[in-house]
PDB file of N, CA and C in Angstrom:
ATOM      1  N   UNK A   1     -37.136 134.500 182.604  1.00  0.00           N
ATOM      2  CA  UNK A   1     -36.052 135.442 182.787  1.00  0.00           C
ATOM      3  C   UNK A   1     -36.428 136.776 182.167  1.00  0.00           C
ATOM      4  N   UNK A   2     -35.465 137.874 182.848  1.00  0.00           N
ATOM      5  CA  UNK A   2     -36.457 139.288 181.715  1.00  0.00           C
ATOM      6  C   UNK A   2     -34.766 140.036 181.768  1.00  0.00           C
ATOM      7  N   UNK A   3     -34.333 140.555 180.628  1.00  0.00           N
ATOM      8  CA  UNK A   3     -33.152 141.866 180.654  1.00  0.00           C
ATOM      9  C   UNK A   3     -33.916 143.100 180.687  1.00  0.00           C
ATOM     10  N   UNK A   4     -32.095 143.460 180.752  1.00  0.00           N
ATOM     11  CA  UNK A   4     -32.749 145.478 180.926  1.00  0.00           C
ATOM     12  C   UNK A   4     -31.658 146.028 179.843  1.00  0.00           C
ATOM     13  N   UNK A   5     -32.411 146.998 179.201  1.00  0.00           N
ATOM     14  CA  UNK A   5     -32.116 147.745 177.869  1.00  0.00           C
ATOM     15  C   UNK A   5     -32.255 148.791 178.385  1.00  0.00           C
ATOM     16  N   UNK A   6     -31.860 150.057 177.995  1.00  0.00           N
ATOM     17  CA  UNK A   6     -31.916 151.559 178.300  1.00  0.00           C
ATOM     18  C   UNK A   6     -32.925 151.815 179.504  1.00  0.00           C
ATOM     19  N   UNK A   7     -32.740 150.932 180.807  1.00  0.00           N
ATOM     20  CA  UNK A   7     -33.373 151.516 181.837  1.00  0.00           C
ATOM     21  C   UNK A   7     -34.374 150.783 182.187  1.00  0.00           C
ATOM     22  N   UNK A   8     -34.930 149.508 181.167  1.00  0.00           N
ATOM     23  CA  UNK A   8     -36.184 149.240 181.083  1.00  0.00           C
ATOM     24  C   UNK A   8     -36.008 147.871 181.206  1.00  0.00           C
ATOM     25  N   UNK A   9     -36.958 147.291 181.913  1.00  0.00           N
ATOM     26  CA  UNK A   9     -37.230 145.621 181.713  1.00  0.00           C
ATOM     27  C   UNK A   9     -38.001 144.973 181.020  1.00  0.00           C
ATOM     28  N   UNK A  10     -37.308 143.559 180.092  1.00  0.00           N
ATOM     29  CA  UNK A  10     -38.578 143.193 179.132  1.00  0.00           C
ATOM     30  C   UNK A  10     -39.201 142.450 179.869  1.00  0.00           C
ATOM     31  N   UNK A  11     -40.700 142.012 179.284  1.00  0.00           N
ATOM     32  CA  UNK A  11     -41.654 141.395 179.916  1.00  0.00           C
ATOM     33  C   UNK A  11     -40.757 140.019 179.960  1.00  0.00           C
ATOM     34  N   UNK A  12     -41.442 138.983 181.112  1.00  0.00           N
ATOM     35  CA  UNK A  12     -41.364 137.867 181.326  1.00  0.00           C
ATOM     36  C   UNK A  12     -41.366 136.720 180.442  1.00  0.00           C
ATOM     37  N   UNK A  13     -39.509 136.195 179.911  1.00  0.00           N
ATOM     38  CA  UNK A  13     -39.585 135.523 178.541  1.00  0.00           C
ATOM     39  C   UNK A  13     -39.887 134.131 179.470  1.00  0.00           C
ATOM     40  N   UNK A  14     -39.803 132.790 178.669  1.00  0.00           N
ATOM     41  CA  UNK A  14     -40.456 131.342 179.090  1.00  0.00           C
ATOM     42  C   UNK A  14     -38.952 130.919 178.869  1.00  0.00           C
ATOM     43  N   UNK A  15     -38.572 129.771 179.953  1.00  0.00           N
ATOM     44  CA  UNK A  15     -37.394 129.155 179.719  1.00  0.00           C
ATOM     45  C   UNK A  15     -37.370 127.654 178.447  1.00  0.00           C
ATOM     46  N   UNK A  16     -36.393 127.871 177.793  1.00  0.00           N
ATOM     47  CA  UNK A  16     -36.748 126.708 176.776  1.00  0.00           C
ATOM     48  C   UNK A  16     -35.478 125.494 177.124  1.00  0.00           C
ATOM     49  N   UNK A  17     -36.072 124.516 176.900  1.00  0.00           N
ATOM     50  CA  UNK A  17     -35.123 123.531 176.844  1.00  0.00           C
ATOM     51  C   UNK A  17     -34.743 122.542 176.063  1.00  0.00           C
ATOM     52  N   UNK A  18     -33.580 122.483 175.669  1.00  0.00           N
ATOM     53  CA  UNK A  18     -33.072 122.140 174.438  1.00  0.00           C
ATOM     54  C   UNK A  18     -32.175 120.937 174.155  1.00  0.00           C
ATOM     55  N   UNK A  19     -32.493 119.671 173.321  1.00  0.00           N
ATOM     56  CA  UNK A  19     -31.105 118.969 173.947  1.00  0.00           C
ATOM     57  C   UNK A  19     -30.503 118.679 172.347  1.00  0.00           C
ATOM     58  N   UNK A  20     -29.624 118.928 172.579  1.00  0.00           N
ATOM     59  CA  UNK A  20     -28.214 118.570 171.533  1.00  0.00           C
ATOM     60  C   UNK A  20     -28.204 116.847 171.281  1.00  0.00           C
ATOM     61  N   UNK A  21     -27.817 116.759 169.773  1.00  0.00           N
ATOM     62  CA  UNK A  21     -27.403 116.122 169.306  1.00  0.00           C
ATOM     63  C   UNK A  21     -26.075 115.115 169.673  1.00  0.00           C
ATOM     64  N   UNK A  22     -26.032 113.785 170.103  1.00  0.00           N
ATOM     65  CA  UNK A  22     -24.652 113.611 170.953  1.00  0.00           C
ATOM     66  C   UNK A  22     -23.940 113.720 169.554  1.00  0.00           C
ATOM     67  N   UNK A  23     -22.413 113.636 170.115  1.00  0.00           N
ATOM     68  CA  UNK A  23     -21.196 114.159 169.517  1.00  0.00           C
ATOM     69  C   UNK A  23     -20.923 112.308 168.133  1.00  0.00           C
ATOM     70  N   UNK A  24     -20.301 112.289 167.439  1.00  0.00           N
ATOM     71  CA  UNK A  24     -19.621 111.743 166.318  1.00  0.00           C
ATOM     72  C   UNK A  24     -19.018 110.324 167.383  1.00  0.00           C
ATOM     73  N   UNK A  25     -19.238 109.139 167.413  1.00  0.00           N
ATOM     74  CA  UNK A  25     -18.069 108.301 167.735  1.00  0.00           C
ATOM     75  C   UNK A  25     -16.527 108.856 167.121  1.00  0.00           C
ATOM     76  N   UNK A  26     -15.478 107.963 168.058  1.00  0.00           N
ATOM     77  CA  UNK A  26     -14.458 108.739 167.015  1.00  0.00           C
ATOM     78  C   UNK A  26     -13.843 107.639 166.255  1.00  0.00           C
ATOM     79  N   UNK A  27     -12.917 108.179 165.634  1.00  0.00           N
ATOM     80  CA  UNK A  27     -12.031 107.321 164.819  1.00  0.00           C
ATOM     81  C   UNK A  27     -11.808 106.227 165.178  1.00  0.00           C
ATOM     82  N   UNK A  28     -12.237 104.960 164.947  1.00  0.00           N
ATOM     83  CA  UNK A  28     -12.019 103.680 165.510  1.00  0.00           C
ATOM     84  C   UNK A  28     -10.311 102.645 165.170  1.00  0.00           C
ATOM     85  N   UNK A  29      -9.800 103.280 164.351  1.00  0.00           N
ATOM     86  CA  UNK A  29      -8.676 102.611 164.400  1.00  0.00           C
ATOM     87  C   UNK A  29      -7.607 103.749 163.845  1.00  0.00           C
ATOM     88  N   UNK A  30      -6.169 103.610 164.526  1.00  0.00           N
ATOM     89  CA  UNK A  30      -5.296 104.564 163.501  1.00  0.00           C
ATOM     90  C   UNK A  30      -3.557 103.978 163.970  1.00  0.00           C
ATOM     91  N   UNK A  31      -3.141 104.170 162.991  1.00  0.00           N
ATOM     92  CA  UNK A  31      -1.608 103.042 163.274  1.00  0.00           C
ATOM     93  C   UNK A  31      -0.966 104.269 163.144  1.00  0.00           C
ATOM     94  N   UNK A  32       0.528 104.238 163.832  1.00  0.00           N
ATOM     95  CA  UNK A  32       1.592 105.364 163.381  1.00  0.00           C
ATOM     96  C   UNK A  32       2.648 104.220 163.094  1.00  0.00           C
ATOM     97  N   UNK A  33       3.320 104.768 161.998  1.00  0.00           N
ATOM     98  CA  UNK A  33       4.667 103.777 161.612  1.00  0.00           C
ATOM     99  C   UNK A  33       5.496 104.895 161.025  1.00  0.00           C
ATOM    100  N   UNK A  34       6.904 103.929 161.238  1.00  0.00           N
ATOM    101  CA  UNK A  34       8.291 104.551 160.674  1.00  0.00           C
ATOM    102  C   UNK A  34       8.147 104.482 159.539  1.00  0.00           C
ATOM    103  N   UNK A  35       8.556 105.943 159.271  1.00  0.00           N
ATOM    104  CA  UNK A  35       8.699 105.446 157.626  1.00  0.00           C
ATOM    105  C   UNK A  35      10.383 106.665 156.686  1.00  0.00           C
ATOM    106  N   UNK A  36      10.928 105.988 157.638  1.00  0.00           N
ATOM    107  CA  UNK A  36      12.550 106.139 157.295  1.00  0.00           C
ATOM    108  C   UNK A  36      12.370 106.988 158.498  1.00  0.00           C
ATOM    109  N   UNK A  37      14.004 107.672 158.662  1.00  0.00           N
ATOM    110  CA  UNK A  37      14.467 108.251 159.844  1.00  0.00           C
ATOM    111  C   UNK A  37      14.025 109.767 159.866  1.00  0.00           C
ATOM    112  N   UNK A  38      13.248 109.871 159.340  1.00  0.00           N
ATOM    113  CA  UNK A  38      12.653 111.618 159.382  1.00  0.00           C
ATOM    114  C   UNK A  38      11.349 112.103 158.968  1.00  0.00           C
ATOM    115  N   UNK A  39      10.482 110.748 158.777  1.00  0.00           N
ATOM    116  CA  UNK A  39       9.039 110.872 158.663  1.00  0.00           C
ATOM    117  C   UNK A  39       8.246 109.870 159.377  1.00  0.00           C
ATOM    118  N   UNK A  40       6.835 109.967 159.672  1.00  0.00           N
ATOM    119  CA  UNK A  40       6.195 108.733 160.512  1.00  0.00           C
ATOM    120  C   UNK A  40       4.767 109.138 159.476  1.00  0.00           C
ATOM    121  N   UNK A  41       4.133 107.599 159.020  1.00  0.00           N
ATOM    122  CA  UNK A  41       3.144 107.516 158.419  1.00  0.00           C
ATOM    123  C   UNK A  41       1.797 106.837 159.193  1.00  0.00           C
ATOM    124  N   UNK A  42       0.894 108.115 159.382  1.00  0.00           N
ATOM    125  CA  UNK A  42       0.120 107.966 160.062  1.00  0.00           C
ATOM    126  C   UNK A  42      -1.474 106.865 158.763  1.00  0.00           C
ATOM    127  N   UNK A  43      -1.830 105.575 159.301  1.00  0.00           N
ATOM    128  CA  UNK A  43      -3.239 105.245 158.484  1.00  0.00           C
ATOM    129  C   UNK A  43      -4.359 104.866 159.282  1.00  0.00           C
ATOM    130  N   UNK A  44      -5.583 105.624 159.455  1.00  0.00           N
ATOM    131  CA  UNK A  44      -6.514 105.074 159.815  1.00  0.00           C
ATOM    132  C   UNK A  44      -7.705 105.060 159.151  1.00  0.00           C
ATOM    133  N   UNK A  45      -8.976 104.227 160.031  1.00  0.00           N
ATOM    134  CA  UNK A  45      -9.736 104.147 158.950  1.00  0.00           C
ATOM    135  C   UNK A  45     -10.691 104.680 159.137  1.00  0.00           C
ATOM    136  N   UNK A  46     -11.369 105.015 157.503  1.00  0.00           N
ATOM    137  CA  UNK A  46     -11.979 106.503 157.798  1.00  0.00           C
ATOM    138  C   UNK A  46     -13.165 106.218 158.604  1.00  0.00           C
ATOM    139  N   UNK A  47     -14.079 107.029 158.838  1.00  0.00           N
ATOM    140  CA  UNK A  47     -15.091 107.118 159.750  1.00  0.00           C
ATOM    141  C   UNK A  47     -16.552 106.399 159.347  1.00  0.00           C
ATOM    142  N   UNK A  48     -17.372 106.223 159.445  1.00  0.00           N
ATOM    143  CA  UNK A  48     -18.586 105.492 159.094  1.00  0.00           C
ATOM    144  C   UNK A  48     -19.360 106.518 158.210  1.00  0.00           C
ATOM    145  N   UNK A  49     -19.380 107.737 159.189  1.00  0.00           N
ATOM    146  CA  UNK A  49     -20.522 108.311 158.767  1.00  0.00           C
ATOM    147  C   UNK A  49     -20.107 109.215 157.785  1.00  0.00           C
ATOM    148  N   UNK A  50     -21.361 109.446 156.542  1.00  0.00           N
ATOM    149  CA  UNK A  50     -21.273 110.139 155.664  1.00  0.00           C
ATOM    150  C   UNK A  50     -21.046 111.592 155.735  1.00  0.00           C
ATOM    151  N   UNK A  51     -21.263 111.970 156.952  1.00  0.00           N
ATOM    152  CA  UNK A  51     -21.449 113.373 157.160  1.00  0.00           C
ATOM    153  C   UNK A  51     -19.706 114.161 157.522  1.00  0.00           C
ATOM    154  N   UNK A  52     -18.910 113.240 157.488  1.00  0.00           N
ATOM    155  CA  UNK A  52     -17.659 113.399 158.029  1.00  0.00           C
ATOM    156  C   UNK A  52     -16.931 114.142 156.999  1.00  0.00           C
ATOM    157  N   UNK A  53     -15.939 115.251 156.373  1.00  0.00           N
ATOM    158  CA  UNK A  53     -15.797 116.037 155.670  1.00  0.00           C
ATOM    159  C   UNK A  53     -14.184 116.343 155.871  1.00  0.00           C
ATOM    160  N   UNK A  54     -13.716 115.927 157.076  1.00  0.00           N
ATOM    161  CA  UNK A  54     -11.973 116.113 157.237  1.00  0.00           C
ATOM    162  C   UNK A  54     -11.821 115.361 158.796  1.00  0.00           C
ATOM    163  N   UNK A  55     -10.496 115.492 158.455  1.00  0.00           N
ATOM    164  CA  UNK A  55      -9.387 114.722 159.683  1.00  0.00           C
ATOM    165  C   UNK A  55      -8.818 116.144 160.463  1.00  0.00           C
ATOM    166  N   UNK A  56      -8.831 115.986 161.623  1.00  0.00           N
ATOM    167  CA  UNK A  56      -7.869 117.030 162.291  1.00  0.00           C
ATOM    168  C   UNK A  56      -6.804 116.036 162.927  1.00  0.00           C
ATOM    169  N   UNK A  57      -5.721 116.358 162.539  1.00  0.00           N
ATOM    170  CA  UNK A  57      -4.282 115.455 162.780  1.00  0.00           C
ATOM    171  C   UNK A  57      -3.734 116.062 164.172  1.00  0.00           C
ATOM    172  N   UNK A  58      -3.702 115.801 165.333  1.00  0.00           N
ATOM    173  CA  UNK A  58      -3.206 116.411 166.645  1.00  0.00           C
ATOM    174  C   UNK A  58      -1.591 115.929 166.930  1.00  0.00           C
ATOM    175  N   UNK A  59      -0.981 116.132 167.688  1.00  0.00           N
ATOM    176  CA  UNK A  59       0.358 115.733 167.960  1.00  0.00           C
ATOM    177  C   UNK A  59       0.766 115.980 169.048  1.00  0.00           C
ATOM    178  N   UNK A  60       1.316 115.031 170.023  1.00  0.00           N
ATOM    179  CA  UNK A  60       2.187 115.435 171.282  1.00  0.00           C
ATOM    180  C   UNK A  60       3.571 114.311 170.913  1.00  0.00           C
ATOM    181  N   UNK A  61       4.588 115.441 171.625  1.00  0.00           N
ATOM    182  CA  UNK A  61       5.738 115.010 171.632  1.00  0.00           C
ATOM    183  C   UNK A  61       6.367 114.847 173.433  1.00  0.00           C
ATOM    184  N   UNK A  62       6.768 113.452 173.391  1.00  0.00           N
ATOM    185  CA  UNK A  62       7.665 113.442 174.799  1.00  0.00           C
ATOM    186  C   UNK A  62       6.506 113.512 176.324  1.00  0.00           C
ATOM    187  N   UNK A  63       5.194 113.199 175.735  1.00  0.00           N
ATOM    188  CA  UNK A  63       4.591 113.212 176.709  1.00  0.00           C
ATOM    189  C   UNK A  63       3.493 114.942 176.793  1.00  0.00           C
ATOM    190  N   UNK A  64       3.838 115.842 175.840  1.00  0.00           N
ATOM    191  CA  UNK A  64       3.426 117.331 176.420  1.00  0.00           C
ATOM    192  C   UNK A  64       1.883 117.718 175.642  1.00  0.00           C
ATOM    193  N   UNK A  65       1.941 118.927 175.648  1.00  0.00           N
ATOM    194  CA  UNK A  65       0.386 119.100 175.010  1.00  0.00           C
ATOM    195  C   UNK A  65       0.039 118.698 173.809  1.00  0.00           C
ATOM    196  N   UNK A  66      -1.338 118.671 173.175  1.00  0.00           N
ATOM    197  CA  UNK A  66      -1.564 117.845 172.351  1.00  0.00           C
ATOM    198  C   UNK A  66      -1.901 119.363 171.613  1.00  0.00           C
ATOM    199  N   UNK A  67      -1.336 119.182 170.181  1.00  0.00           N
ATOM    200  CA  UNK A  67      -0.923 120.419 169.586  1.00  0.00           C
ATOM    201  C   UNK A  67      -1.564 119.970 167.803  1.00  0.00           C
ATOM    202  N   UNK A  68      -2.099 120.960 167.333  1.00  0.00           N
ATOM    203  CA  UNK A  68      -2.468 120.707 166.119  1.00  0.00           C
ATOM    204  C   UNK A  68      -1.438 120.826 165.008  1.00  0.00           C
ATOM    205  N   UNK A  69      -1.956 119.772 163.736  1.00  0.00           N
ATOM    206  CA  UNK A  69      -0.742 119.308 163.150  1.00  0.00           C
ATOM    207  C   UNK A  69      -1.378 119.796 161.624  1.00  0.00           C
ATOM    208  N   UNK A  70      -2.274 119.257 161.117  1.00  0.00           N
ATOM    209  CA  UNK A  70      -3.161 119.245 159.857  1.00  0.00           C
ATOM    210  C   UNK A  70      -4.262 119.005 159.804  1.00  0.00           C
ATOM    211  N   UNK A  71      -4.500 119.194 159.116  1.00  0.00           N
ATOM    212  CA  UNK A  71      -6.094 119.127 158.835  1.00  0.00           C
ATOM    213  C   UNK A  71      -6.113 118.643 157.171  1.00  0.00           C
ATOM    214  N   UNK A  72      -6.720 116.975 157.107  1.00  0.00           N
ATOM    215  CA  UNK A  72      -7.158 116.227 155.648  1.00  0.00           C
ATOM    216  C   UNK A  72      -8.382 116.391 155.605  1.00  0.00           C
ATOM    217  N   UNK A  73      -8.437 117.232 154.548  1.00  0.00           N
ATOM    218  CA  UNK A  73      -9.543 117.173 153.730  1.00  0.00           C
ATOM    219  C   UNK A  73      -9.804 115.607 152.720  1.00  0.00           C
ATOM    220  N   UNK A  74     -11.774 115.475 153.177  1.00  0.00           N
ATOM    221  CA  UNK A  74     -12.014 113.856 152.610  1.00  0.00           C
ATOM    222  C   UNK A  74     -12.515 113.197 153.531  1.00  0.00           C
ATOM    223  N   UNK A  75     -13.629 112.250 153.469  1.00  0.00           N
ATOM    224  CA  UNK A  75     -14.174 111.056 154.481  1.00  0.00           C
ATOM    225  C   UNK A  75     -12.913 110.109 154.239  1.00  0.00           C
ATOM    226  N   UNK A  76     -12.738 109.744 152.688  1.00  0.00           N
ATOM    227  CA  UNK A  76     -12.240 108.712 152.502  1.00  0.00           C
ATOM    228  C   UNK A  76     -10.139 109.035 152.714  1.00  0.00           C
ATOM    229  N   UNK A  77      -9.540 110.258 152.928  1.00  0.00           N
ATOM    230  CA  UNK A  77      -8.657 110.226 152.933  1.00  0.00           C
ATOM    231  C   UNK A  77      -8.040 110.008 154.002  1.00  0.00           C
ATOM    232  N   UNK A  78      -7.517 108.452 154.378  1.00  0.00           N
ATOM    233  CA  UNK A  78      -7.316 108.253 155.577  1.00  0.00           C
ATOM    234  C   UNK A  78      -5.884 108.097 155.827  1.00  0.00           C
ATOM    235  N   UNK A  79      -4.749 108.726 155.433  1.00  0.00           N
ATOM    236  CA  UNK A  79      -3.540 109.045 155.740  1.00  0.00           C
ATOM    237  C   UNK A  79      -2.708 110.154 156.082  1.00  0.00           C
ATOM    238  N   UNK A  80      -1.620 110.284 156.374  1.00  0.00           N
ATOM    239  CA  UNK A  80      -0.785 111.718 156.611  1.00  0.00           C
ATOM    240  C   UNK A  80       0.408 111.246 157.146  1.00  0.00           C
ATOM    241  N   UNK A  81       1.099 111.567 156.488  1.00  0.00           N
ATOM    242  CA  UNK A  81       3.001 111.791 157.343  1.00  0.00           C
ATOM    243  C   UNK A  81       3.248 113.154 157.341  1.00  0.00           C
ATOM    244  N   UNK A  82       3.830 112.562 158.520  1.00  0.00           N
ATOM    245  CA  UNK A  82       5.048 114.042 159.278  1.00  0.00           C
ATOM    246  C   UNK A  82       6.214 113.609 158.948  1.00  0.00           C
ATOM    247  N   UNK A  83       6.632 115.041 158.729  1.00  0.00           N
ATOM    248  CA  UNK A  83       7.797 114.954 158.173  1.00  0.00           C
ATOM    249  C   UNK A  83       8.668 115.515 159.099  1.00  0.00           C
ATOM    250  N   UNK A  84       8.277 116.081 160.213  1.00  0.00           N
ATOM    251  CA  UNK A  84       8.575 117.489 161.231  1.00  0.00           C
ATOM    252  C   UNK A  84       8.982 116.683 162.302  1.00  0.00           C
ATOM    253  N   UNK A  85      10.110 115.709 162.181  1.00  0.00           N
ATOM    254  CA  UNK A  85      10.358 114.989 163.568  1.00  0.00           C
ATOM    255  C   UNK A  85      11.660 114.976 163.598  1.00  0.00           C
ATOM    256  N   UNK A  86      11.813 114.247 164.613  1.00  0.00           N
ATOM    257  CA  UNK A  86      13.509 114.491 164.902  1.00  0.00           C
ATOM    258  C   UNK A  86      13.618 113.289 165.605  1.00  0.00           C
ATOM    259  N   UNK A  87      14.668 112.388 165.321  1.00  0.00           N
ATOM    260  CA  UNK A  87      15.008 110.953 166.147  1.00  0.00           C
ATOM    261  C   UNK A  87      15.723 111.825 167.528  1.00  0.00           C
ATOM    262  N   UNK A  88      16.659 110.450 168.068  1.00  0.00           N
ATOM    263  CA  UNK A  88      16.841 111.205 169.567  1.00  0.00           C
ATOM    264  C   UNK A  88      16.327 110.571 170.496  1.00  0.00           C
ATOM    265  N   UNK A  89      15.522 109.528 170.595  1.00  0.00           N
ATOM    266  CA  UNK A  89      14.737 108.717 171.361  1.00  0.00           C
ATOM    267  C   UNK A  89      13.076 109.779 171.823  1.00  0.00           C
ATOM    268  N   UNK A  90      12.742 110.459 170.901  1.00  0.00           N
ATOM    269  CA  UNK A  90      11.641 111.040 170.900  1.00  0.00           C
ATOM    270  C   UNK A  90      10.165 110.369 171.077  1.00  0.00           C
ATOM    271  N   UNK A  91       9.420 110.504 171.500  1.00  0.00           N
ATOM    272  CA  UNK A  91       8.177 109.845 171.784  1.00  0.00           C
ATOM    273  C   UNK A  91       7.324 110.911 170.761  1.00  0.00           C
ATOM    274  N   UNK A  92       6.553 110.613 169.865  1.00  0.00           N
ATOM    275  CA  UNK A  92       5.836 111.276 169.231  1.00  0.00           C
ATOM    276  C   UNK A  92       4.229 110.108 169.355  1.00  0.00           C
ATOM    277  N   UNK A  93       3.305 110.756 169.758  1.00  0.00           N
ATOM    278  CA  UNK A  93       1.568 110.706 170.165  1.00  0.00           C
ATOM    279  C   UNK A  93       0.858 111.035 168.978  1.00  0.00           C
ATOM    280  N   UNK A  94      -0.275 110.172 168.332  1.00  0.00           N
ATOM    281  CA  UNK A  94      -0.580 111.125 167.118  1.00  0.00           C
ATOM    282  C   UNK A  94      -2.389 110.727 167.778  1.00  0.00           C
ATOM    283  N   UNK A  95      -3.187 111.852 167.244  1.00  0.00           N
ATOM    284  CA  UNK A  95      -4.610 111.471 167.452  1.00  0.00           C
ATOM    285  C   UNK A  95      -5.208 112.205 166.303  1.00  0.00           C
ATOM    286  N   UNK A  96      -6.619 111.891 166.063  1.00  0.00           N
ATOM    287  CA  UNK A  96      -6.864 112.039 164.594  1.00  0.00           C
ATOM    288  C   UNK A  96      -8.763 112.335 165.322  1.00  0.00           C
ATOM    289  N   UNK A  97      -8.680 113.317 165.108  1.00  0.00           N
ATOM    290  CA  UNK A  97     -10.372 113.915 165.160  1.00  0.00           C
ATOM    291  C   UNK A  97     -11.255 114.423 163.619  1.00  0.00           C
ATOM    292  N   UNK A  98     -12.006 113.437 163.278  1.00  0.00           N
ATOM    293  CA  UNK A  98     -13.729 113.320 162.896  1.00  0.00           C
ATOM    294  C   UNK A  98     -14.200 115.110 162.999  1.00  0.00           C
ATOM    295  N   UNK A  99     -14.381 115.280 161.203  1.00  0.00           N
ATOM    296  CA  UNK A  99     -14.939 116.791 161.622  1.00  0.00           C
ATOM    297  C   UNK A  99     -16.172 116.785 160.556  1.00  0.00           C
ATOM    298  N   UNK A 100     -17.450 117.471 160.570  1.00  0.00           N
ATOM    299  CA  UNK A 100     -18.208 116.685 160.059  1.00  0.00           C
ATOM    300  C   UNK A 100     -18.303 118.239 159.069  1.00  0.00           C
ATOM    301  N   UNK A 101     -19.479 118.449 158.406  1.00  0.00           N
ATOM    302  CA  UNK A 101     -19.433 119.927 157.119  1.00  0.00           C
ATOM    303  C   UNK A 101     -19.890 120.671 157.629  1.00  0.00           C
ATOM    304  N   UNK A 102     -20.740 120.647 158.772  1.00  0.00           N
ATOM    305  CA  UNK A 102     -20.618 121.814 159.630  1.00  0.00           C
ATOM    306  C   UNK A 102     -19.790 122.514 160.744  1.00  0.00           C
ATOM    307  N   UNK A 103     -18.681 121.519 160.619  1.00  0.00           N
ATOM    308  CA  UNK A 103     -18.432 121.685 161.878  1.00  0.00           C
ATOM    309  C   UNK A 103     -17.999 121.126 163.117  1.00  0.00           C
ATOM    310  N   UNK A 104     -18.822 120.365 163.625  1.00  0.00           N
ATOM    311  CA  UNK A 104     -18.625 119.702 164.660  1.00  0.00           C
ATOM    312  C   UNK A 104     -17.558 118.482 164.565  1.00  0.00           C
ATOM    313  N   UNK A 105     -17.018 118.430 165.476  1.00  0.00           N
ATOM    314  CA  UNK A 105     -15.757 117.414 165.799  1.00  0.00           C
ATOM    315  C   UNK A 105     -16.427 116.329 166.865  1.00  0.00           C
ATOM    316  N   UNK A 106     -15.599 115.175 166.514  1.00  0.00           N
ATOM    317  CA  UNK A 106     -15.748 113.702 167.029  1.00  0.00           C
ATOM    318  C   UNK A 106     -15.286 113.773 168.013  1.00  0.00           C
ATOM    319  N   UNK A 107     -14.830 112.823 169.257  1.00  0.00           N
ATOM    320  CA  UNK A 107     -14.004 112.908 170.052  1.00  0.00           C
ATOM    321  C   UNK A 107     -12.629 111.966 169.433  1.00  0.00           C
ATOM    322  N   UNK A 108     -11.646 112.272 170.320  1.00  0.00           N
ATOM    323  CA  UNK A 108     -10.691 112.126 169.648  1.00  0.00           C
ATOM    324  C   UNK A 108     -10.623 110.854 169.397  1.00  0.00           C
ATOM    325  N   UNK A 109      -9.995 110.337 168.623  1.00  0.00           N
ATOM    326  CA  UNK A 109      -8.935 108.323 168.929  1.00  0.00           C
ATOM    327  C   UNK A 109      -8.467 108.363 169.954  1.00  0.00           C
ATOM    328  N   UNK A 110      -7.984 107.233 170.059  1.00  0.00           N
ATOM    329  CA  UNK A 110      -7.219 106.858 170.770  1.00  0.00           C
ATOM    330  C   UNK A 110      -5.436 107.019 170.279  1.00  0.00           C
ATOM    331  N   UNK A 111      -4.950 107.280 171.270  1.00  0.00           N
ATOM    332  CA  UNK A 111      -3.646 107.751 170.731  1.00  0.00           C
ATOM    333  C   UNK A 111      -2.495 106.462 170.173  1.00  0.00           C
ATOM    334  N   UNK A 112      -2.124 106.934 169.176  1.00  0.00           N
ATOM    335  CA  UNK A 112      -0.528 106.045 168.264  1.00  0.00           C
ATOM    336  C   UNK A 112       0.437 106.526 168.450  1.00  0.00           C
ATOM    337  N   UNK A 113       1.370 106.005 169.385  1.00  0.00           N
ATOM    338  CA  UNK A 113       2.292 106.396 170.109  1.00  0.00           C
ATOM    339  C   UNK A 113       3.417 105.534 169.389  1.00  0.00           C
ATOM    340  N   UNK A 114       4.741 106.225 168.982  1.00  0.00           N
ATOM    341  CA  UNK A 114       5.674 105.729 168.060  1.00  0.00           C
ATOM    342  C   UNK A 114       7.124 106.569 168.620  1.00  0.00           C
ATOM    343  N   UNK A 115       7.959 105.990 168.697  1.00  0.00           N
ATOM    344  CA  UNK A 115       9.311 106.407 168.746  1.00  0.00           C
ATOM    345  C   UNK A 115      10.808 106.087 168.285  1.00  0.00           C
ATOM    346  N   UNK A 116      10.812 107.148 167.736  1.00  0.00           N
ATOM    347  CA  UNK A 116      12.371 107.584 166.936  1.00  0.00           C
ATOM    348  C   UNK A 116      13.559 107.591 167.535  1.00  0.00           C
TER     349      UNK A 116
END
């Protein structure tokens, strides 16, 4: 491939090819439970790998987009309640994404689906 800078073309660069690292398994287990009428206690378990550094806590309600909730800092901190709910016959979705110290994210769990 070659660009152009002020008018001019660079010489003929070499194409490189590169392959990435696959992505993190994800979170292999995660429960949502009641835990009285205005919080839900999310536990799963933490991840294998050492390189893992936080939880990203996601959330859909009633079926809709999957919306960020928190973020736990810790391999080993494998809990979180919401407190941000509302009974009503609400459907609340929770998923929990693997984030490692650089950076990169797991794919998600599988979703814990609980209702108030």
């Amino acid at each position: 491939f070659t660009t152009f800078s002020m008018g001019r073309e660079s010489a003929q660069g070499t194409n490189v090819e590169v392959q990435t690292k696959p992505t993190f398994a994800p979170v292999s287990f995660l429960q949502a439970y009641k835990a009285g009428s205005t919080a839900i206690k999310l536990l799963w378990r933490p991840h294998p790998s050492d390189k893992i550094s936080s939880y990203v806590i996601e959330r859909s309600v009633n079926g809709g987009e999957w919306k960020f909730m928190a973020q736990v800092e810790g391999l080993l901190m494998a809990e979180y309640i919401d407190t941000l709910v509302r009974g009503g016959g609400n459907t609340y979705a929770y998923r929990v994404i693997a984030k490692s110290y650089d950076g990169v994210k797991a794919r998600p769990s599988q979703a814990s689906r609980i209702s108030l």
